[in-house]
Protein backbone atom coordinates (compact mmCIF):
# COMPACT_ATOMS: atom_id res chain seq x y z
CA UNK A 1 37.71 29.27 -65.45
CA UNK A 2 37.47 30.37 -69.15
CA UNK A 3 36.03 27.68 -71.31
CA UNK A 4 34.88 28.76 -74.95
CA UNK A 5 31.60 28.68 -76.19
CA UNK A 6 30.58 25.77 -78.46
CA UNK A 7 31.63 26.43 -81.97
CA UNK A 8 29.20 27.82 -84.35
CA UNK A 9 30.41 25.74 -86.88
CA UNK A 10 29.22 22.71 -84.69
CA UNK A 11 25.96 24.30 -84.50
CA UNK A 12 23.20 25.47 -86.43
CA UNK A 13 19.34 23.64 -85.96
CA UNK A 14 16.68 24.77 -84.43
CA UNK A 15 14.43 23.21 -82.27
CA UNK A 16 11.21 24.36 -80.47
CA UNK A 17 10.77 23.90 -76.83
CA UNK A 18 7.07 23.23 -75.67
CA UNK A 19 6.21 24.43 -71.88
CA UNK A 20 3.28 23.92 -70.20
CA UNK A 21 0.86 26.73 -68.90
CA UNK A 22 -2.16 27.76 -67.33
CA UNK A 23 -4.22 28.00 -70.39
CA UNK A 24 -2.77 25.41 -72.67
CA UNK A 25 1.46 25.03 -73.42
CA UNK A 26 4.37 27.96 -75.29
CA UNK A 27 6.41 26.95 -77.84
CA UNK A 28 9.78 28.80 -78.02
CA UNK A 29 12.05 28.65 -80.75
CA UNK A 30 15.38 27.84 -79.94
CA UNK A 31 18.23 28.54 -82.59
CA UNK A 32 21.62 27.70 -83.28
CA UNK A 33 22.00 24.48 -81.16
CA UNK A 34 23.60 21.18 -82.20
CA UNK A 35 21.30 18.14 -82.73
CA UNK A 36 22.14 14.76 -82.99
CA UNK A 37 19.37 12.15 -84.03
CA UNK A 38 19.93 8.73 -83.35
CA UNK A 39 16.75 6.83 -85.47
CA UNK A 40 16.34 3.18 -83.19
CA UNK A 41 13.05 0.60 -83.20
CA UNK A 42 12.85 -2.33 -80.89
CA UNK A 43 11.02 -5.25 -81.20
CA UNK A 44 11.34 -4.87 -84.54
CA UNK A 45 10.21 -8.64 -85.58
CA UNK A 46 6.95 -8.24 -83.20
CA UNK A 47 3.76 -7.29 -84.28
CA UNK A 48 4.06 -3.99 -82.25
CA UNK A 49 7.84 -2.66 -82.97
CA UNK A 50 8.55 0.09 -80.63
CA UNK A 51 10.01 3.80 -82.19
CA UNK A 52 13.14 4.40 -79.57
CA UNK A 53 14.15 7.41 -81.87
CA UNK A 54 16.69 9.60 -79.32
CA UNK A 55 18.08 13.09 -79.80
CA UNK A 56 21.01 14.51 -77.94
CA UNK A 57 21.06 18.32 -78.09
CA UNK A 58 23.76 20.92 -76.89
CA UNK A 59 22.29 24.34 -76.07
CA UNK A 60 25.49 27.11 -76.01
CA UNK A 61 24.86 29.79 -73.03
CA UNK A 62 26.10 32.41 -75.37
CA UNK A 63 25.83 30.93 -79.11
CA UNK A 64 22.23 29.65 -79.08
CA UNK A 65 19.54 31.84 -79.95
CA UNK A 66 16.39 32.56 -77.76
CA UNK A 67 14.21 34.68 -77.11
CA UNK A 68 14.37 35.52 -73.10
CA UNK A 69 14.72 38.91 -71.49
CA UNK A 70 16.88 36.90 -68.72
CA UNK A 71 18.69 33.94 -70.63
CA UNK A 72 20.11 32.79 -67.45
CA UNK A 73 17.00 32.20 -65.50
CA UNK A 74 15.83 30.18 -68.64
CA UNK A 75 18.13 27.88 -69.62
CA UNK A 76 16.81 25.45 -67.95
CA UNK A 77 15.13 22.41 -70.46
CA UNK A 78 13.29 20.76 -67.65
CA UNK A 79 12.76 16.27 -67.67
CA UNK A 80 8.98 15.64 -69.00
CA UNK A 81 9.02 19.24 -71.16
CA UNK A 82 8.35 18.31 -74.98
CA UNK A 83 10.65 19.20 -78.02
CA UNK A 84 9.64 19.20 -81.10
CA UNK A 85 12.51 18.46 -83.83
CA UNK A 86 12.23 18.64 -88.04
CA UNK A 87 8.24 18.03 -87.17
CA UNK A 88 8.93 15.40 -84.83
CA UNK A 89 7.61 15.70 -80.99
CA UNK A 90 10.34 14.18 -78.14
CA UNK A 91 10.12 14.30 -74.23
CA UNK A 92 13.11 15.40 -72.35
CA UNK A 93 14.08 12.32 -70.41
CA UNK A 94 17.44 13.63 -68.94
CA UNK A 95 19.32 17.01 -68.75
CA UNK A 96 22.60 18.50 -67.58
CA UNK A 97 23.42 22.19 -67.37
CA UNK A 98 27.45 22.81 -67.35
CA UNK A 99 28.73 25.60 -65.84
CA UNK A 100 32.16 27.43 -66.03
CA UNK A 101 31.69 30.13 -62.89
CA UNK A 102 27.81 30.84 -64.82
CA UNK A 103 25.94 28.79 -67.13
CA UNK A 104 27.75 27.37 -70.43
CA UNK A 105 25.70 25.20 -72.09
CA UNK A 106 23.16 22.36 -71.51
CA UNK A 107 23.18 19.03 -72.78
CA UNK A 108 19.38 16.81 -72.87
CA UNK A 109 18.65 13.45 -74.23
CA UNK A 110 14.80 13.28 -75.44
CA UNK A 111 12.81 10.13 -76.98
CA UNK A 112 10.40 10.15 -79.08
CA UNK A 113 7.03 10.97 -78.33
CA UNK A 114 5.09 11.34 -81.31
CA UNK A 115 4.01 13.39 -84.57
């Protein structure tokens, strides 16, 4: 199967994905991606309105940027891992890696999760 990478001209933000480790968490820049922000409160008439700020975010197999001495055994943006987004911090809440024969790119959703 021979499916083209995701346009560059679609892409072009950067976000930073935050892992967990022994001693503390990484932070790993991730480049060239597309980002969609979709800025939502609920209960917006109660005393406690509730931020439901969402980003969707496409990372391209062979477009994005990251740094990764095997890309394939890393693209993986794991449900509960942190992003953070123009200084914003989001949790992964669902993922899906799409694959033509090998990886091609992965698509998350993440919600916000503070400063």
């Amino acid at each position: 199967m021979n499916i083209k990478p995701i346009p560059n001209a679609l892409l072009g933000s950067q976000i930073y994905l935050i892992l967990p480790t022994k001693t503390g968490y990484t932070e790993r820049p991730i480049d060239n991606v597309r980002v969609e922000l979709s800025e939502n409160v609920s209960d917006c008439f109660s005393e406690s309105p509730h931020d439901t700020t969402e980003i969707t975010v496409w990372v391209d197999y062979r477009n994005s940027i990251w740094e990764s001495e095997d890309k394939t055994a890393e693209f993986d943006f794991p449900v509960g891992a942190k992003v953070r987004f123009n200084e914003k911090l989001f949790a992964i809440t669902e993922q899906k890696i799409v694959y033509a024969g090998k990886p091609h790119h992965c698509k998350f959703k993440a919600i916000r999760a503070g400063g």
